[in-house]
Structure formats: structure tokens, C-alpha cells
PDB file of N, CA and C in Angstrom:
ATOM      1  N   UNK A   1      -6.280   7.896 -12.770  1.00  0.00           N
ATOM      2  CA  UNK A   1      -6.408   6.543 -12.265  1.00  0.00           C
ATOM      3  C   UNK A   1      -5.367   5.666 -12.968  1.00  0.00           C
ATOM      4  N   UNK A   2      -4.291   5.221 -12.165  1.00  0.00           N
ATOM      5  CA  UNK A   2      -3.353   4.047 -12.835  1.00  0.00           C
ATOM      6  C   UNK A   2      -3.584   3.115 -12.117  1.00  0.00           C
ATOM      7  N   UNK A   3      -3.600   1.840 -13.385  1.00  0.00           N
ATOM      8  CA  UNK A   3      -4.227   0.367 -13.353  1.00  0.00           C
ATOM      9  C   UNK A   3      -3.401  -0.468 -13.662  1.00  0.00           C
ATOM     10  N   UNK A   4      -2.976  -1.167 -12.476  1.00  0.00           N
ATOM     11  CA  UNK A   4      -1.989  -2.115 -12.611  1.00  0.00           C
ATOM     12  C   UNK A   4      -2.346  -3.870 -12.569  1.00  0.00           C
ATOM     13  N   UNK A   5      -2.023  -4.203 -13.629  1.00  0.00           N
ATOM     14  CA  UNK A   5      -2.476  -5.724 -14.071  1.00  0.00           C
ATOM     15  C   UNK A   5      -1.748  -6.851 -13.704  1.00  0.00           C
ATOM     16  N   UNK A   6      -2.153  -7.948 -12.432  1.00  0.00           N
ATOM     17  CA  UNK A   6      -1.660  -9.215 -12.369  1.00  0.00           C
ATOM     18  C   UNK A   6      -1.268  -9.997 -13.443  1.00  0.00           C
ATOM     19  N   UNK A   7      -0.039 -10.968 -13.968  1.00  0.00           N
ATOM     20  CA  UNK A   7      -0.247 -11.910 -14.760  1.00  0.00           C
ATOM     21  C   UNK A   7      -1.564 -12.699 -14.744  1.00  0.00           C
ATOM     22  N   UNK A   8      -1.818 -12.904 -13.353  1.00  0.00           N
ATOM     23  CA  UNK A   8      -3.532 -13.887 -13.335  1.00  0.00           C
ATOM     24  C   UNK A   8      -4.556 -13.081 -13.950  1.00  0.00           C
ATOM     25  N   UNK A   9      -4.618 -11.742 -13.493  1.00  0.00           N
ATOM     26  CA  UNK A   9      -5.431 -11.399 -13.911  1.00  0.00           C
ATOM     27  C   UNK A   9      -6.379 -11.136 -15.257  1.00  0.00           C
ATOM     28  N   UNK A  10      -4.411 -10.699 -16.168  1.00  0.00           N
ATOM     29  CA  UNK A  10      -4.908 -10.479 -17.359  1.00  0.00           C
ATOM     30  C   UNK A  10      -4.950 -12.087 -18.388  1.00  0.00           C
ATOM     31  N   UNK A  11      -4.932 -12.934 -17.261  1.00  0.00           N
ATOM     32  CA  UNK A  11      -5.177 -14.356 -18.275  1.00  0.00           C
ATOM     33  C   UNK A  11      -6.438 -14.401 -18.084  1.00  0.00           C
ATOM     34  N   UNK A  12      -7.056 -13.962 -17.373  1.00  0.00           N
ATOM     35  CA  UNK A  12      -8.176 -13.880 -17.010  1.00  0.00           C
ATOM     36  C   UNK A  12      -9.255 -13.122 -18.020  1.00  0.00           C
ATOM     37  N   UNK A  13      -8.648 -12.276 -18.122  1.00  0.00           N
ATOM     38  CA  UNK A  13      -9.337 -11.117 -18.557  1.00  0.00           C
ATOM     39  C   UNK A  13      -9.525 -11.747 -20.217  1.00  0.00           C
ATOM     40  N   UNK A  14      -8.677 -12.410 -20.653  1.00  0.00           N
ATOM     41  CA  UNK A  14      -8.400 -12.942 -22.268  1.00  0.00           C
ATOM     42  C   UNK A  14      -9.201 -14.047 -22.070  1.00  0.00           C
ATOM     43  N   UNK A  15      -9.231 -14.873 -20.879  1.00  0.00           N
ATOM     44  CA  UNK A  15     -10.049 -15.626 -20.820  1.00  0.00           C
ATOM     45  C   UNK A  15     -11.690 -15.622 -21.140  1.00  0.00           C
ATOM     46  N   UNK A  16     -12.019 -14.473 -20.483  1.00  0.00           N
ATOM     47  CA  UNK A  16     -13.685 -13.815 -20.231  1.00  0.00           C
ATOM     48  C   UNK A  16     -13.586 -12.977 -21.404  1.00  0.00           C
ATOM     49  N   UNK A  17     -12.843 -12.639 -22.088  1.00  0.00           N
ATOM     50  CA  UNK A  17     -13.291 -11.347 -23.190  1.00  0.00           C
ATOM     51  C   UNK A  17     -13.492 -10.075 -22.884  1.00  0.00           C
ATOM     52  N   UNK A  18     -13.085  -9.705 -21.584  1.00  0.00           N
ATOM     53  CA  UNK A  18     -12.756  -8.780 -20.686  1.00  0.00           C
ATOM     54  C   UNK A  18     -11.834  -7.705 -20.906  1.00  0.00           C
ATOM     55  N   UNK A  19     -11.622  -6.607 -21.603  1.00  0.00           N
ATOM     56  CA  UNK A  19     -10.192  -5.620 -21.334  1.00  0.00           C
ATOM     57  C   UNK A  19     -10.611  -4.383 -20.692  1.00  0.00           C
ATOM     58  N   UNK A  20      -9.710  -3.724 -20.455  1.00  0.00           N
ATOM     59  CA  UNK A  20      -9.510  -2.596 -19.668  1.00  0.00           C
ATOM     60  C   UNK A  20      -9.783  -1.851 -19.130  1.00  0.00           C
ATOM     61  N   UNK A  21     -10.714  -1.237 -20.454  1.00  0.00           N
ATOM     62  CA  UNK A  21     -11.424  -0.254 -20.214  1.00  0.00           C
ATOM     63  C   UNK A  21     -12.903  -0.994 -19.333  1.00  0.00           C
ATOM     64  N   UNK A  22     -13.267  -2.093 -19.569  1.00  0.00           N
ATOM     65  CA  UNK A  22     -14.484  -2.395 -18.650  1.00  0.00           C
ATOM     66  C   UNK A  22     -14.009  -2.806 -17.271  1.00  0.00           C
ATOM     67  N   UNK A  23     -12.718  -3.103 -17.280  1.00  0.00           N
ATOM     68  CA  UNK A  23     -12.748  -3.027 -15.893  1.00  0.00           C
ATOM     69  C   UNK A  23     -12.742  -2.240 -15.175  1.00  0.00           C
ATOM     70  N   UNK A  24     -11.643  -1.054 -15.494  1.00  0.00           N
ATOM     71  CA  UNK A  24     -11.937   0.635 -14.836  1.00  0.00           C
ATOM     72  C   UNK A  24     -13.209   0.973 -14.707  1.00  0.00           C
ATOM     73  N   UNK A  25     -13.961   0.803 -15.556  1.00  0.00           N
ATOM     74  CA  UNK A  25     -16.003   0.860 -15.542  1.00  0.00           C
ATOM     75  C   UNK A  25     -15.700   0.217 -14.404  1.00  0.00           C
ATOM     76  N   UNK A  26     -16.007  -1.055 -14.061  1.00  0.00           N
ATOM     77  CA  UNK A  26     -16.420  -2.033 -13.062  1.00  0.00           C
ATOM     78  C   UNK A  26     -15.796  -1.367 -11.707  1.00  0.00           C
ATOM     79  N   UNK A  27     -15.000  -0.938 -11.420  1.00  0.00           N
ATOM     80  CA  UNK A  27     -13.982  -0.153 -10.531  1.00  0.00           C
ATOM     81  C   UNK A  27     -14.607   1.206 -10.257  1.00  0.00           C
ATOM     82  N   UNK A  28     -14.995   1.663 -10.782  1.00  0.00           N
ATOM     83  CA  UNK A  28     -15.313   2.859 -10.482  1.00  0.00           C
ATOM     84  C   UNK A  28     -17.069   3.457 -10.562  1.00  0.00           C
ATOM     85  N   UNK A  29     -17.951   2.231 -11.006  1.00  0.00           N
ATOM     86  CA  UNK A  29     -19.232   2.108 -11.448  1.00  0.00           C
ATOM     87  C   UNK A  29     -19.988   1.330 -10.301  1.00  0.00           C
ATOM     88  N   UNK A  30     -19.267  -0.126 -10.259  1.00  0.00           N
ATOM     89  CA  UNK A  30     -19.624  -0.969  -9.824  1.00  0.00           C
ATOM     90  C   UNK A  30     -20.238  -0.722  -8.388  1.00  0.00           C
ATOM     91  N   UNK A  31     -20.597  -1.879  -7.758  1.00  0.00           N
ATOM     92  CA  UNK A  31     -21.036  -2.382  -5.971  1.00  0.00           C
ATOM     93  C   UNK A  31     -19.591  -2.860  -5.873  1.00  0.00           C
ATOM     94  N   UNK A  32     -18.743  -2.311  -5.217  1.00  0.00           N
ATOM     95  CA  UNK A  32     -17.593  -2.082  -4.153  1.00  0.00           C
ATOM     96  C   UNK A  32     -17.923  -2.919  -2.908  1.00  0.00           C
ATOM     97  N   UNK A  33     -17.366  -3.753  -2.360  1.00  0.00           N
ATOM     98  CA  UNK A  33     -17.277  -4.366  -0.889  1.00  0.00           C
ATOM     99  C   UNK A  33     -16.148  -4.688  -0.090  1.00  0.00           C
ATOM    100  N   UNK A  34     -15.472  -4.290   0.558  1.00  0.00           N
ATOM    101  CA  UNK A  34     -14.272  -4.566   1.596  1.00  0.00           C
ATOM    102  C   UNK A  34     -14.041  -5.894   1.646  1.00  0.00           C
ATOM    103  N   UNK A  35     -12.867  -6.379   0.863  1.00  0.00           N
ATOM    104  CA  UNK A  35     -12.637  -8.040   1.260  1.00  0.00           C
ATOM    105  C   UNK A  35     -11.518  -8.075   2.056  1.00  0.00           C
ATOM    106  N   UNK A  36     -10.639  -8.939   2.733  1.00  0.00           N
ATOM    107  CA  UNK A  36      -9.646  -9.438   3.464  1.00  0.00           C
ATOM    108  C   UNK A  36      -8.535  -8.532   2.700  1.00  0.00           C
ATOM    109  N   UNK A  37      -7.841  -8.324   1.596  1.00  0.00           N
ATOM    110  CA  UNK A  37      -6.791  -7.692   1.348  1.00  0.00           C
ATOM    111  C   UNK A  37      -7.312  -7.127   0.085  1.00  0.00           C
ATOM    112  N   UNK A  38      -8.267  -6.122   0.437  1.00  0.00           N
ATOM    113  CA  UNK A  38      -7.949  -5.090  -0.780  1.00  0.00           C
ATOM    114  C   UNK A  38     -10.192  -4.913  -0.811  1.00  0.00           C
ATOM    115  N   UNK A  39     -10.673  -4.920  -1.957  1.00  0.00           N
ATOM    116  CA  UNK A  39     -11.943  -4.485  -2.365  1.00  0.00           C
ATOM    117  C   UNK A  39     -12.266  -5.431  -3.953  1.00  0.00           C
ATOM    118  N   UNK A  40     -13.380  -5.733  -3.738  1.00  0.00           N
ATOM    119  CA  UNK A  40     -14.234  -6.710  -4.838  1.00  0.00           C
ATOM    120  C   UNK A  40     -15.288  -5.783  -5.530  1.00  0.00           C
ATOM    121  N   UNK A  41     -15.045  -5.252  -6.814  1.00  0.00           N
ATOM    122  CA  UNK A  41     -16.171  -4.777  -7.003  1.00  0.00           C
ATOM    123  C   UNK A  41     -16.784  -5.518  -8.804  1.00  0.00           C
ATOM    124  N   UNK A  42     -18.522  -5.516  -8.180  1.00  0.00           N
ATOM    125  CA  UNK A  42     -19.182  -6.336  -9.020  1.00  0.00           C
ATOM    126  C   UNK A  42     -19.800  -5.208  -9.717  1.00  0.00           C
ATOM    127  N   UNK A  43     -19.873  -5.386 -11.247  1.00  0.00           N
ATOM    128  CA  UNK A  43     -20.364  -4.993 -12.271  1.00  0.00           C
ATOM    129  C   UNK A  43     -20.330  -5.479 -13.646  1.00  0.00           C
ATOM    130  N   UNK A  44     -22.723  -5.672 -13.728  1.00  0.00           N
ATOM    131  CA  UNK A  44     -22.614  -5.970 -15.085  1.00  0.00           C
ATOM    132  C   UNK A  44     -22.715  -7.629 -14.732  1.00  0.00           C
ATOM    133  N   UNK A  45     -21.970  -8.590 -15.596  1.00  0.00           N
ATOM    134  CA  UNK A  45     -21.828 -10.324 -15.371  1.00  0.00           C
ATOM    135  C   UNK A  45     -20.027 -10.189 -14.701  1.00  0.00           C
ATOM    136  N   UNK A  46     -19.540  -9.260 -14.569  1.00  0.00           N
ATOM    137  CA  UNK A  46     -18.142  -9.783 -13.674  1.00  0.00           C
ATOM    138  C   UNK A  46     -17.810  -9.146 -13.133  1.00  0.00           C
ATOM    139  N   UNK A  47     -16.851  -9.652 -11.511  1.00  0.00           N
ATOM    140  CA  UNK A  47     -16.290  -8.848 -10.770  1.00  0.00           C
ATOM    141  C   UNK A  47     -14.747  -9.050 -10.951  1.00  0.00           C
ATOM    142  N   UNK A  48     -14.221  -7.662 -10.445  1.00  0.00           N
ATOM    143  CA  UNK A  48     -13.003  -7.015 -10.116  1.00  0.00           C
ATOM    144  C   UNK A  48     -12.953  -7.519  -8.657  1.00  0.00           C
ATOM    145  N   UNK A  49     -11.425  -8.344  -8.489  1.00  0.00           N
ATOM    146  CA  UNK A  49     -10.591  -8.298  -7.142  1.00  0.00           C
ATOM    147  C   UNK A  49      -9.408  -7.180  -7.200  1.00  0.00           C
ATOM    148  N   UNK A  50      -9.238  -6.084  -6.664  1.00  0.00           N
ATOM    149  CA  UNK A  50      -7.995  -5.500  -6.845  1.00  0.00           C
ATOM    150  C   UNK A  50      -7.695  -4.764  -5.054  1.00  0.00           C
ATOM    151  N   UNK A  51      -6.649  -4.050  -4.761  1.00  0.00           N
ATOM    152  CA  UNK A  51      -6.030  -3.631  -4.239  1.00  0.00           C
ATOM    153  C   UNK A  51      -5.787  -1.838  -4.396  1.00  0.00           C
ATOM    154  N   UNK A  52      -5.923  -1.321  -3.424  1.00  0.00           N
ATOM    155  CA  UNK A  52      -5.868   0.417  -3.571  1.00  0.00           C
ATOM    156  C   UNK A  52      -4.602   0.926  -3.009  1.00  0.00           C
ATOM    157  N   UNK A  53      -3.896   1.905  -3.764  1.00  0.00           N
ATOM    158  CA  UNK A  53      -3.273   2.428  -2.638  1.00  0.00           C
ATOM    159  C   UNK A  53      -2.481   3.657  -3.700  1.00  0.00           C
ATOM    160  N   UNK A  54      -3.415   4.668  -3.057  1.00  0.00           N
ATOM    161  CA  UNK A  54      -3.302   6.379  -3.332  1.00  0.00           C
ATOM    162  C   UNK A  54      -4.353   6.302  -4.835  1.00  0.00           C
ATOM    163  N   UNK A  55      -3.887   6.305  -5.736  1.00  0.00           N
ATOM    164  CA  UNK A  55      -4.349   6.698  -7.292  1.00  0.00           C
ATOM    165  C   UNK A  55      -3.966   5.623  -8.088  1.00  0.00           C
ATOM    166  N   UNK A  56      -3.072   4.577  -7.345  1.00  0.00           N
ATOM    167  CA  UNK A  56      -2.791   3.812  -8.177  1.00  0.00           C
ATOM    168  C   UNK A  56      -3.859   1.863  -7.663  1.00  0.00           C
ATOM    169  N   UNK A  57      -4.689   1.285  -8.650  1.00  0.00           N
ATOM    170  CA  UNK A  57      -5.235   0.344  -8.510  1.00  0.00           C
ATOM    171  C   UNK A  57      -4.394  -1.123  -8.742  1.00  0.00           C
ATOM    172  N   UNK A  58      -4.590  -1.978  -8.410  1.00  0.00           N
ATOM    173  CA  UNK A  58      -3.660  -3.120  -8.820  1.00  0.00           C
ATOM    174  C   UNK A  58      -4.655  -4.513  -8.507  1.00  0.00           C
ATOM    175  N   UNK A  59      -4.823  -4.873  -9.853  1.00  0.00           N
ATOM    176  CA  UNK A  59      -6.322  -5.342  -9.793  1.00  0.00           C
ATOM    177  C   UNK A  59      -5.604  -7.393 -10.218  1.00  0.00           C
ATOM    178  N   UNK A  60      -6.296  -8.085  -9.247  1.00  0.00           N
ATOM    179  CA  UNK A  60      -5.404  -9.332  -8.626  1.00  0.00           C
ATOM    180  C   UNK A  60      -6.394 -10.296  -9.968  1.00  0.00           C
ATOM    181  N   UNK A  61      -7.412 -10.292  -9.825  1.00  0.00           N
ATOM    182  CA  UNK A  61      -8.194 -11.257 -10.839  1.00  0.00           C
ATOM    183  C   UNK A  61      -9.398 -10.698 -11.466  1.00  0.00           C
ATOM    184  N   UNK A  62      -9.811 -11.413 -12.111  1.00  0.00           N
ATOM    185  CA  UNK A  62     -11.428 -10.668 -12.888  1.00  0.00           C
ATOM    186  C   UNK A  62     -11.812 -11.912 -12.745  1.00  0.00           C
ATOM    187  N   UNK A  63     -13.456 -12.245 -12.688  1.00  0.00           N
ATOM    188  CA  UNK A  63     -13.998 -13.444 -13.098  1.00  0.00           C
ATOM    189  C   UNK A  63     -15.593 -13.298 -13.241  1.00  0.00           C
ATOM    190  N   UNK A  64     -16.125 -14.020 -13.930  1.00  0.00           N
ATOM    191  CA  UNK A  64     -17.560 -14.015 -14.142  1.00  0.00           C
ATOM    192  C   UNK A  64     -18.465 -14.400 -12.809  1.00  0.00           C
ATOM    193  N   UNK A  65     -19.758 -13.631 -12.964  1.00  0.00           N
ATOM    194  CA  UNK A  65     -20.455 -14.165 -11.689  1.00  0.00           C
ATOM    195  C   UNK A  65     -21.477 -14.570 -11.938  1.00  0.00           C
ATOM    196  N   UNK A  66     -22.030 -15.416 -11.455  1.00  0.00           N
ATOM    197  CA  UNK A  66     -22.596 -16.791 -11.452  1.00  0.00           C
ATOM    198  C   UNK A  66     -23.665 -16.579 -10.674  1.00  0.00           C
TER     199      UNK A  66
END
């Protein structure tokens, strides 16, 4: 699995106290749902916005859920 990080995202991620390895968790653990360009998946207190394509992930924002 290669994980490719937005500038937004990973301000994000420093923001929430969030790194890496929990997001791959959240990605691959999580409730998954089909959004407009790409897949949202929620796990835990935050979701993953990212993008698929083959083996490689490219993950757009992280944020807490509410």
C-alpha cells in the first residue's frame, strides 16, 4: 500500500495529532463510502478523504468528526 500525502492534508493531520500510520488504519479498517471524486472513509473520531488508483492511495484531507 503506497500513501500519498496532500500539503492540506498533512497540515491537517499536525493539526488533529493524526500521523500515518492511523490513517492507513482508517483506510483500510474503517466505513468506506463513494464520494464525488474518490472515497471517505470514517474511523474511530476521524475521517480520511483520499483518492484510489491501483495500490497507490492519495489521501486529499483528514478531519475530525463531529
Amino acid at each position: 500500500m503506497v500513501v500519498q500525502f496532500t500539503l492540506h492534508a498533512k497540515e491537517r493531520m499536525d493539526e488533529h495529532g493524526i500521523d500515518e500510520e492511523q490513517v492507513k488504519v482508517a483506510i483500510l479498517r474503517g466505513s468506506v463510502s463513494r464520494q464525488t471524486e474518490g472515497y471517505l472513509a470514517s474511523y474511530t473520531y476521524f475521517s480520511v478523504a483520499f483518492q484510489r488508483r491501483g495500490d497507490v492511495y492519495r489521501v486529499k484531507t483528514v478531519f475530525l468528526n463531529r
